[in-house]
C-alpha atoms as a PDB file:
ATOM      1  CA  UNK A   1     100.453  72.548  87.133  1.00  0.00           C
ATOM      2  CA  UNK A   2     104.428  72.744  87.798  1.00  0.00           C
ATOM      3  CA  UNK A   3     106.179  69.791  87.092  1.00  0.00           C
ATOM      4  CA  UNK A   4     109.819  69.069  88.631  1.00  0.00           C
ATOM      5  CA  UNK A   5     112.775  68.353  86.268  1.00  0.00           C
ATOM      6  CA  UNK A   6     115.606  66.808  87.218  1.00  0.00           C
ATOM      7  CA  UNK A   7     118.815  67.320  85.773  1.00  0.00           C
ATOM      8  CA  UNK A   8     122.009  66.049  86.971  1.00  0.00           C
ATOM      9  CA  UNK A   9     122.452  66.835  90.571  1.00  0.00           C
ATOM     10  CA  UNK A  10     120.030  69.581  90.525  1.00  0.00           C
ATOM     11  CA  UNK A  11     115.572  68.985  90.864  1.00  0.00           C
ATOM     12  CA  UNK A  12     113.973  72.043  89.407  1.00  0.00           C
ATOM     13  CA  UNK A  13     110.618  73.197  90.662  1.00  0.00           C
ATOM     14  CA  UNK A  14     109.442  73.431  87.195  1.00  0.00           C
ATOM     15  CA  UNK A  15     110.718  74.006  83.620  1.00  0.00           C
ATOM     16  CA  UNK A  16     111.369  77.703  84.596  1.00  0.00           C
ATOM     17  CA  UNK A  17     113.293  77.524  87.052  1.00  0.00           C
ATOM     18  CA  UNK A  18     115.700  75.063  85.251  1.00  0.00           C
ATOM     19  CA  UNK A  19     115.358  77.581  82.271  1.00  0.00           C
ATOM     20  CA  UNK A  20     116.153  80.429  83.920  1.00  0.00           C
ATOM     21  CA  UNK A  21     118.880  78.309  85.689  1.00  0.00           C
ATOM     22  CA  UNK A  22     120.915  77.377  82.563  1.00  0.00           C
ATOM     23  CA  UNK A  23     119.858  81.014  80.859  1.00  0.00           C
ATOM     24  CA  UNK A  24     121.897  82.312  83.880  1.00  0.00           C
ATOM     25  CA  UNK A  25     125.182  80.348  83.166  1.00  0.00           C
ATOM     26  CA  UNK A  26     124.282  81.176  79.507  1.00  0.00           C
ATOM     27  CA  UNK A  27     124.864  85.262  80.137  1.00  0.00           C
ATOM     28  CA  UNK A  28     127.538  84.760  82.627  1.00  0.00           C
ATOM     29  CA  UNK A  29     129.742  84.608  79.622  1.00  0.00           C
ATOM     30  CA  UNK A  30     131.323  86.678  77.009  1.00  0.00           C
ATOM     31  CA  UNK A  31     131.401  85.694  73.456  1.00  0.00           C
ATOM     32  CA  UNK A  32     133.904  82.313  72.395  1.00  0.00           C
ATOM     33  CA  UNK A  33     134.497  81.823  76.020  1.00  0.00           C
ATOM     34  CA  UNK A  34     134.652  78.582  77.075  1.00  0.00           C
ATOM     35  CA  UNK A  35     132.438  77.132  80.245  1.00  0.00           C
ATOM     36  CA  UNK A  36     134.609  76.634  83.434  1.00  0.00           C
ATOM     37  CA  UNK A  37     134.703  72.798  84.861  1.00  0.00           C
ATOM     38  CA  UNK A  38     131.497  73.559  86.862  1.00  0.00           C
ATOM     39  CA  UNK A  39     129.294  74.860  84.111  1.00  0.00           C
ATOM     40  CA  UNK A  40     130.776  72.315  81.984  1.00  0.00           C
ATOM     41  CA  UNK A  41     129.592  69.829  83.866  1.00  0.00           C
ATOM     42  CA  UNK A  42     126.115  71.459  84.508  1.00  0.00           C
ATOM     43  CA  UNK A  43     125.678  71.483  80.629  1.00  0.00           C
ATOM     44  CA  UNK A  44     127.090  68.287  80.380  1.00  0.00           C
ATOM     45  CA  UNK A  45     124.331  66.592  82.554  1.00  0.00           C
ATOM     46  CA  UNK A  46     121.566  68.894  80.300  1.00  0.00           C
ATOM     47  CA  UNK A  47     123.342  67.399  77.233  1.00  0.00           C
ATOM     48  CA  UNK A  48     123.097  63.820  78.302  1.00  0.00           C
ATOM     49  CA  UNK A  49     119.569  64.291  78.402  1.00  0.00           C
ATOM     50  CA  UNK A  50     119.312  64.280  74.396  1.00  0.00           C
ATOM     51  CA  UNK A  51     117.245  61.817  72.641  1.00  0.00           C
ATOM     52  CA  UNK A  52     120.860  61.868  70.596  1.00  0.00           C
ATOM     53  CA  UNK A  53     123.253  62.050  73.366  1.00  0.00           C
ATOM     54  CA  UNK A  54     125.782  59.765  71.372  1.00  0.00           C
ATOM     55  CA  UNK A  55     125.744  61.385  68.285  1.00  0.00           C
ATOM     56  CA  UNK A  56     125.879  64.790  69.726  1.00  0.00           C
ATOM     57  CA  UNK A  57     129.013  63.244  71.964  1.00  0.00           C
ATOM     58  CA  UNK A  58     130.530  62.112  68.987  1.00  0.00           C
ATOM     59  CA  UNK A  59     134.531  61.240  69.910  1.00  0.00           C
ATOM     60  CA  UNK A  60     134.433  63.279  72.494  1.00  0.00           C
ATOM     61  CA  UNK A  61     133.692  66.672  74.037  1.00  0.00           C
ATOM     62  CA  UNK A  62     136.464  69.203  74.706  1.00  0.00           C
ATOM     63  CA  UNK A  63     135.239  72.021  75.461  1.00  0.00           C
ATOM     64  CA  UNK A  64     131.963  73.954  75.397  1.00  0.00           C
ATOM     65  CA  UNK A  65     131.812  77.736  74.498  1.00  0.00           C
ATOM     66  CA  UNK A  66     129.511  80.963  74.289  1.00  0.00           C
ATOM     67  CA  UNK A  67     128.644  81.241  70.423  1.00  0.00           C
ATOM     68  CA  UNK A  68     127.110  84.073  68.838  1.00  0.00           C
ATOM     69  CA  UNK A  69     123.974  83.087  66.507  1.00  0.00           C
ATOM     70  CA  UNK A  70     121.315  85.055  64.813  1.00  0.00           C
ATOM     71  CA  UNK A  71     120.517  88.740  65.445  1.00  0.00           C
ATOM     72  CA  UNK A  72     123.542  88.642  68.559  1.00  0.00           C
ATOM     73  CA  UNK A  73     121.758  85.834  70.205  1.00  0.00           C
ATOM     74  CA  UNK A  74     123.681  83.331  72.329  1.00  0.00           C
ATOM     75  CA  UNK A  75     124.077  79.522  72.476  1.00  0.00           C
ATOM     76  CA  UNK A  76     126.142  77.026  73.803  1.00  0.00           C
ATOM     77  CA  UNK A  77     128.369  75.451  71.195  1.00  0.00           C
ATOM     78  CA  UNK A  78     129.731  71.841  71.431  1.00  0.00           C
ATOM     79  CA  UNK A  79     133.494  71.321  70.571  1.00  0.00           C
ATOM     80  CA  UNK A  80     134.591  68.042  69.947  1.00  0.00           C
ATOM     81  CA  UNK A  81     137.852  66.082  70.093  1.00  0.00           C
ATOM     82  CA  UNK A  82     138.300  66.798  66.292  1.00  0.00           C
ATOM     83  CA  UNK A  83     137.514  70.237  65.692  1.00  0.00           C
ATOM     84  CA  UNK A  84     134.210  69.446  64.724  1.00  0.00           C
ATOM     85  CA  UNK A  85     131.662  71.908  66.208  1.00  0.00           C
ATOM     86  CA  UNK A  86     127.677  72.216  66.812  1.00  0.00           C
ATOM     87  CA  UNK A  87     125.142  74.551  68.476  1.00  0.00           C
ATOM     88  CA  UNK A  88     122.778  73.183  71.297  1.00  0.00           C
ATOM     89  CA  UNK A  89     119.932  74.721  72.459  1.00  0.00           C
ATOM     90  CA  UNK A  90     118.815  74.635  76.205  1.00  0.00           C
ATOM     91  CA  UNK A  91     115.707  76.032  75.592  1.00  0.00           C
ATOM     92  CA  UNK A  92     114.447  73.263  73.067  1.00  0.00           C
ATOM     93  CA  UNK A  93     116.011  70.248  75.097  1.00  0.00           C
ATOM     94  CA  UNK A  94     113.942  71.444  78.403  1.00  0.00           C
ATOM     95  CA  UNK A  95     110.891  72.258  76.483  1.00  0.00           C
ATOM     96  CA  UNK A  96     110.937  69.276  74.281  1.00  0.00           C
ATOM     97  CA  UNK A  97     107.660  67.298  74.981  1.00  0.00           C
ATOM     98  CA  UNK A  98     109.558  63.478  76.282  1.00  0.00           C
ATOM     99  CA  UNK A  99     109.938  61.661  73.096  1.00  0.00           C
ATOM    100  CA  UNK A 100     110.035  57.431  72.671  1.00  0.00           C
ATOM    101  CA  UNK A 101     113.554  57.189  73.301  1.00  0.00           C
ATOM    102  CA  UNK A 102     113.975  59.713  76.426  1.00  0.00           C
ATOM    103  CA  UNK A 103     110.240  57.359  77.845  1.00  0.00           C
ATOM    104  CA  UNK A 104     112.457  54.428  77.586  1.00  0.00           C
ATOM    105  CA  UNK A 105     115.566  55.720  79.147  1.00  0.00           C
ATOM    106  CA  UNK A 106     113.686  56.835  82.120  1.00  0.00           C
ATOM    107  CA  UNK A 107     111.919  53.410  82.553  1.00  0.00           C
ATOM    108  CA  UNK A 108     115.162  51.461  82.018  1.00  0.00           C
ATOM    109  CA  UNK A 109     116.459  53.245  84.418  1.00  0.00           C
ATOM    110  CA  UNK A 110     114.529  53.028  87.081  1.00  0.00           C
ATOM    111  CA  UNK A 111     114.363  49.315  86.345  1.00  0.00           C
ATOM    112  CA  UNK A 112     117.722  49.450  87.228  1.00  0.00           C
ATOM    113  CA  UNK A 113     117.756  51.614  90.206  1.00  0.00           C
ATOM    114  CA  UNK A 114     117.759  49.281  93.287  1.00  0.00           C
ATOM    115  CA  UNK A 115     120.808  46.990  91.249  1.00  0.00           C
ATOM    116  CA  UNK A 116     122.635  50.329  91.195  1.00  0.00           C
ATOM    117  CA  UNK A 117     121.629  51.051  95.471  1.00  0.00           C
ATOM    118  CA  UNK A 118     122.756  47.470  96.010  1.00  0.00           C
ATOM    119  CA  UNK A 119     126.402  48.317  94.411  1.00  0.00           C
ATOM    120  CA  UNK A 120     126.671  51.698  96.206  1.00  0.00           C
ATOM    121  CA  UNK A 121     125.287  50.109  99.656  1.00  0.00           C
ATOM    122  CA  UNK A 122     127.857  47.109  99.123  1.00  0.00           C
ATOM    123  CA  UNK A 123     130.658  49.614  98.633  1.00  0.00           C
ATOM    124  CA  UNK A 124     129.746  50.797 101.993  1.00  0.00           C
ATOM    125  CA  UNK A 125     129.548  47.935 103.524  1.00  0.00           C
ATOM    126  CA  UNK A 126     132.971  46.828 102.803  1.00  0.00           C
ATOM    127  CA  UNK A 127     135.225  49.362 102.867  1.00  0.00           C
ATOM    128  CA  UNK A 128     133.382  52.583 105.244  1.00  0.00           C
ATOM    129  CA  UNK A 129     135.654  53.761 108.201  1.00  0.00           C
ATOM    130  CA  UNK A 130     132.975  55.795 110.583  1.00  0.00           C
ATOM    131  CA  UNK A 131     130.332  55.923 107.673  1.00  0.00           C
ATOM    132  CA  UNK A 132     132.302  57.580 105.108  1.00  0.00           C
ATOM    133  CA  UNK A 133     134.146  55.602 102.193  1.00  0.00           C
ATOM    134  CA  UNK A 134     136.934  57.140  99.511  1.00  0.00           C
ATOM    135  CA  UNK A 135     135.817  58.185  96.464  1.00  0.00           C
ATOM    136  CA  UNK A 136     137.365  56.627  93.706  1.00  0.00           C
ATOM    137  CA  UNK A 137     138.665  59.075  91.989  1.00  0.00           C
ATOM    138  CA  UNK A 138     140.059  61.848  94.532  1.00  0.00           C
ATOM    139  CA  UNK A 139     140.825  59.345  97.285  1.00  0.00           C
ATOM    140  CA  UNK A 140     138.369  62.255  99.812  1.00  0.00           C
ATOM    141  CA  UNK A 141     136.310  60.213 102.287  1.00  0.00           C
ATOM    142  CA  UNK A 142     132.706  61.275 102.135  1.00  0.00           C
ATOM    143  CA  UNK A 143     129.700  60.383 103.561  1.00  0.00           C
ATOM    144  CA  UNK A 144     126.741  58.460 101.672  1.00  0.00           C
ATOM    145  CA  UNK A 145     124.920  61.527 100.237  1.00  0.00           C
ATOM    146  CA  UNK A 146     127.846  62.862  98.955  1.00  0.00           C
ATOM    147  CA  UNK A 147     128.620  59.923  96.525  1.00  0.00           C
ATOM    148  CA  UNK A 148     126.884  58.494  93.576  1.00  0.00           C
ATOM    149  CA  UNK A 149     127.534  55.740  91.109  1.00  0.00           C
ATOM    150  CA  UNK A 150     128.820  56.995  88.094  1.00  0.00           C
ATOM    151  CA  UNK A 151     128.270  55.008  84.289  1.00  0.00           C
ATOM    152  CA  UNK A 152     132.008  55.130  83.380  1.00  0.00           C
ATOM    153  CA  UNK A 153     132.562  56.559  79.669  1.00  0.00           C
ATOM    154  CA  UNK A 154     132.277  55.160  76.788  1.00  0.00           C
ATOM    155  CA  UNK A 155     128.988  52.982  78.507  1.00  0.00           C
ATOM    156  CA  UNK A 156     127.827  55.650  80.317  1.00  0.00           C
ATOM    157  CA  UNK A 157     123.853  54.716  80.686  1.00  0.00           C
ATOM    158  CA  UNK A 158     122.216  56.500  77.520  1.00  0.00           C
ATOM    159  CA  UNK A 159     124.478  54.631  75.577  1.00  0.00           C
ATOM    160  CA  UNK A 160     124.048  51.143  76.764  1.00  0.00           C
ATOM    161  CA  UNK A 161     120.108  51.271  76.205  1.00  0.00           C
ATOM    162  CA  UNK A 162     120.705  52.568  73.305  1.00  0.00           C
ATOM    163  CA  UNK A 163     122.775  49.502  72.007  1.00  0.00           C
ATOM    164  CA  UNK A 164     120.394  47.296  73.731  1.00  0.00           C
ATOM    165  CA  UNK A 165     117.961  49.084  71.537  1.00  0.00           C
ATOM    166  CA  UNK A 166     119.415  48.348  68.351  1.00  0.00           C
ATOM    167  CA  UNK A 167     120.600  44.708  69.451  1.00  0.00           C
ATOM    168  CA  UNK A 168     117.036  43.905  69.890  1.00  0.00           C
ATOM    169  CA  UNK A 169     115.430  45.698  67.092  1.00  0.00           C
ATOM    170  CA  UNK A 170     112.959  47.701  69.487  1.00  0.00           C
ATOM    171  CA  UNK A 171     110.461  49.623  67.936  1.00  0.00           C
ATOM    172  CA  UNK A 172     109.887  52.087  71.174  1.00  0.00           C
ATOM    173  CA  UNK A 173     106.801  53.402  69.436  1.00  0.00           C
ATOM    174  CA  UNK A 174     105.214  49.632  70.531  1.00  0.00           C
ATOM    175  CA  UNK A 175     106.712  49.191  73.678  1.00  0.00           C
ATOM    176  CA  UNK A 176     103.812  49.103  76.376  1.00  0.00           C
ATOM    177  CA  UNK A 177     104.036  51.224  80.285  1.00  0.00           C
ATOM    178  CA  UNK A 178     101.911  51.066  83.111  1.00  0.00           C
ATOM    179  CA  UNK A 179     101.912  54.283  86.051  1.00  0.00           C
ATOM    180  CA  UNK A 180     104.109  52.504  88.717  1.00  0.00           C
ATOM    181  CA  UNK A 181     101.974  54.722  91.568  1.00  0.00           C
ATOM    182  CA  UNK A 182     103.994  57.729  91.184  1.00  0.00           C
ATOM    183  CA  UNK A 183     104.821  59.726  87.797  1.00  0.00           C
ATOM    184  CA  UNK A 184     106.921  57.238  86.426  1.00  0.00           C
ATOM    185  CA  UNK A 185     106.112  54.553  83.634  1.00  0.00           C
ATOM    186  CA  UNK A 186     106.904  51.121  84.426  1.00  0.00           C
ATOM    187  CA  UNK A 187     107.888  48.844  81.414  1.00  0.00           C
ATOM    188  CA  UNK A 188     104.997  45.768  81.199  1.00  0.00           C
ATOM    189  CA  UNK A 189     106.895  42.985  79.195  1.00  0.00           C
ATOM    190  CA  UNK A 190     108.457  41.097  82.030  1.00  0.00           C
ATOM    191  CA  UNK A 191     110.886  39.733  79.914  1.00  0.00           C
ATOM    192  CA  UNK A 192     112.151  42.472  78.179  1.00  0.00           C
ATOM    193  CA  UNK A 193     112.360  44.197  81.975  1.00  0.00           C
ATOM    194  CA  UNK A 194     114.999  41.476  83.002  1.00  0.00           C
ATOM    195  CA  UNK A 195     116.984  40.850  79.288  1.00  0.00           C
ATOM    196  CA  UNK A 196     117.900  44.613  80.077  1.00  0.00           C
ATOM    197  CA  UNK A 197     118.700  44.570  83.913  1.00  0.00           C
ATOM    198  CA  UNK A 198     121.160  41.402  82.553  1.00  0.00           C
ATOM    199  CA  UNK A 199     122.337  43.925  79.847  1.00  0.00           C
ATOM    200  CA  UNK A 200     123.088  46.488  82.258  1.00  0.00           C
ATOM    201  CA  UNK A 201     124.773  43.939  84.691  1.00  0.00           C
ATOM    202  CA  UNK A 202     126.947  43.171  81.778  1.00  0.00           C
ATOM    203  CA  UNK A 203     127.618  46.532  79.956  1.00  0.00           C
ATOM    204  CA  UNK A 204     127.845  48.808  83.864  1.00  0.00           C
ATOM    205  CA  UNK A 205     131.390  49.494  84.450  1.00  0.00           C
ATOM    206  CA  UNK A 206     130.777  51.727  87.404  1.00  0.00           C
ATOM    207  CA  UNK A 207     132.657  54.040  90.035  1.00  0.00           C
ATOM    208  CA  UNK A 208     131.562  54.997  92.982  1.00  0.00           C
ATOM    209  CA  UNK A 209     132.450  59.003  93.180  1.00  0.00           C
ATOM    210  CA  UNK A 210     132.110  62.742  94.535  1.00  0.00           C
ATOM    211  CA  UNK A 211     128.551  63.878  93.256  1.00  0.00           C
ATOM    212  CA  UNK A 212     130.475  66.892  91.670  1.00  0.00           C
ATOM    213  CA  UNK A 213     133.089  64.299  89.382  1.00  0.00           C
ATOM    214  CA  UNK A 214     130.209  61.886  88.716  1.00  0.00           C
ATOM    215  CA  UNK A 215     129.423  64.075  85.256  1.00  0.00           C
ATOM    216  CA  UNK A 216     132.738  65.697  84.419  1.00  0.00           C
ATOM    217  CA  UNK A 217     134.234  62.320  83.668  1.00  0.00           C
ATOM    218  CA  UNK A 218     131.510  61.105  81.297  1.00  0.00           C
ATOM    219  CA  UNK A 219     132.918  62.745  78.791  1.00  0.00           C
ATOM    220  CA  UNK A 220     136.312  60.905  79.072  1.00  0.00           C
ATOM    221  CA  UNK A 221     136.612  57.950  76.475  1.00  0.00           C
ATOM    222  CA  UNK A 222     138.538  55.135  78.002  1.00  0.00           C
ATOM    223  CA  UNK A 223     137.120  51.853  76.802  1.00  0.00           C
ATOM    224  CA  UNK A 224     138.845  49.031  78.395  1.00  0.00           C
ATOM    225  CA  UNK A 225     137.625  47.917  82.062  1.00  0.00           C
ATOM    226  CA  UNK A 226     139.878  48.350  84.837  1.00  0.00           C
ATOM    227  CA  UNK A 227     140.663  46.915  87.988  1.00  0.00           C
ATOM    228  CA  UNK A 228     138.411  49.640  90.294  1.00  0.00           C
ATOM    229  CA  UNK A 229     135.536  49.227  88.105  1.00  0.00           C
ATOM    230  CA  UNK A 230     132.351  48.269  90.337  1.00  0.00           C
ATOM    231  CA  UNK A 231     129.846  46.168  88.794  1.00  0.00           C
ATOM    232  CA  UNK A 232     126.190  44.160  89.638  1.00  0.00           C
ATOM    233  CA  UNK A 233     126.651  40.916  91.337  1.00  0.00           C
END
């Protein structure tokens, strides 16, 4: 049975068609070459999905290239801020059976998902001229389904429930899900369902943007919140 993957702003079929999507971007390259903006982006989103998305991050990513690996195979490889490098493996990441960590992500943030529609749909509310708004970062009026909220960097969403995970001492091997009707897990403690929507209320500095910009600026690292920053009410 095929199972759909979604990845950024793209919901594969199954697991081989978002293999065979990334495998094409893979070979579309020479050797050392680095990804353009779009591909960086479309790796990007694929690298956010790692159980250790922060550590892989590290200070920052500038660029991603081609590398050349065993027996003139081909990887992506991760270059940071400082120099510091690392391979990462598509194939492994999409394969990877969905781990504690990545189960937990997914419920938090669905738990989260209407708070997020509410910020968007206030947006519009406000400030729409003829039912489009301007994007916050290029100033282009767009219509709804061309703009998503957007985690702004460094607390983009993998890394606040992570801190909320080590702030509360979880032990995500214990934590206890029920089907919510569809394919998704639903967390069952009540209480720990709200002390991390008040988390996330706290944490969320968000933007509402161009689908296309919402990933390329996670990667940007500026910390302090600013005056366009959206957040939950």
């Amino acid at each position: 049975m095929k199972h759909p993957v979604e990845i950024g702003k793209h919901k594969f079929a199954s697991k081989k068609e978002a293999l065979l999507h990334y495998k094409t971007i893979l070979n579309s390259y020479e050797f050392e070459e680095s990804l353009n903006k779009d591909d960086f982006i479309e790796i990007f989103a694929l690298l956010d999905k790692h159980p250790r998305v922060k550590e892989k991050i590290g200070i920052g990513i500038k660029t991603i290239k081609i590398a050349k690996v065993k027996y003139n195979g081909r990887c992506f490889e991760i270059i940071r801020d400082d120099n510091s490098t690392e391979y990462f493996s598509y194939i492994r990441l999409i394969n990877a059976p969905m781990n504690d960590f990545k189960k937990f992500n997914r419920a938090c943030r669905e738990l989260v998902k209407e708070d997020v529609r509410i910020v968007k749909l206030s947006y519009f509310q406000k400030f729409s001229r003829k039912g489009r708004v301007k994007c916050q970062e290029t100033g282009e009026l767009l219509k709804w389904e061309e703009l998503s909220i957007d985690h702004r960097q460094p607390n983009t969403f993998s890394v606040i429930v992570d801190r909320f995970i080590e702030l509360n001492n979880l032990n995500l091997s214990k934590i206890e899900y029920f089907q919510d009707g569809g394919d998704l897990d639903e967390i069952v403690d009540k209480e720990l369902k709200e002390k991390f929507r008040e988390y996330h209320k706290e944490k969320a500095n968000l933007r509402i943007v161009k689908k296309s910009l919402n990933l390329s600026r996670t990667f940007q690292a500026r910390i302090k919140r600013q005056n366009k920053d959206l957040k939950i009410e």
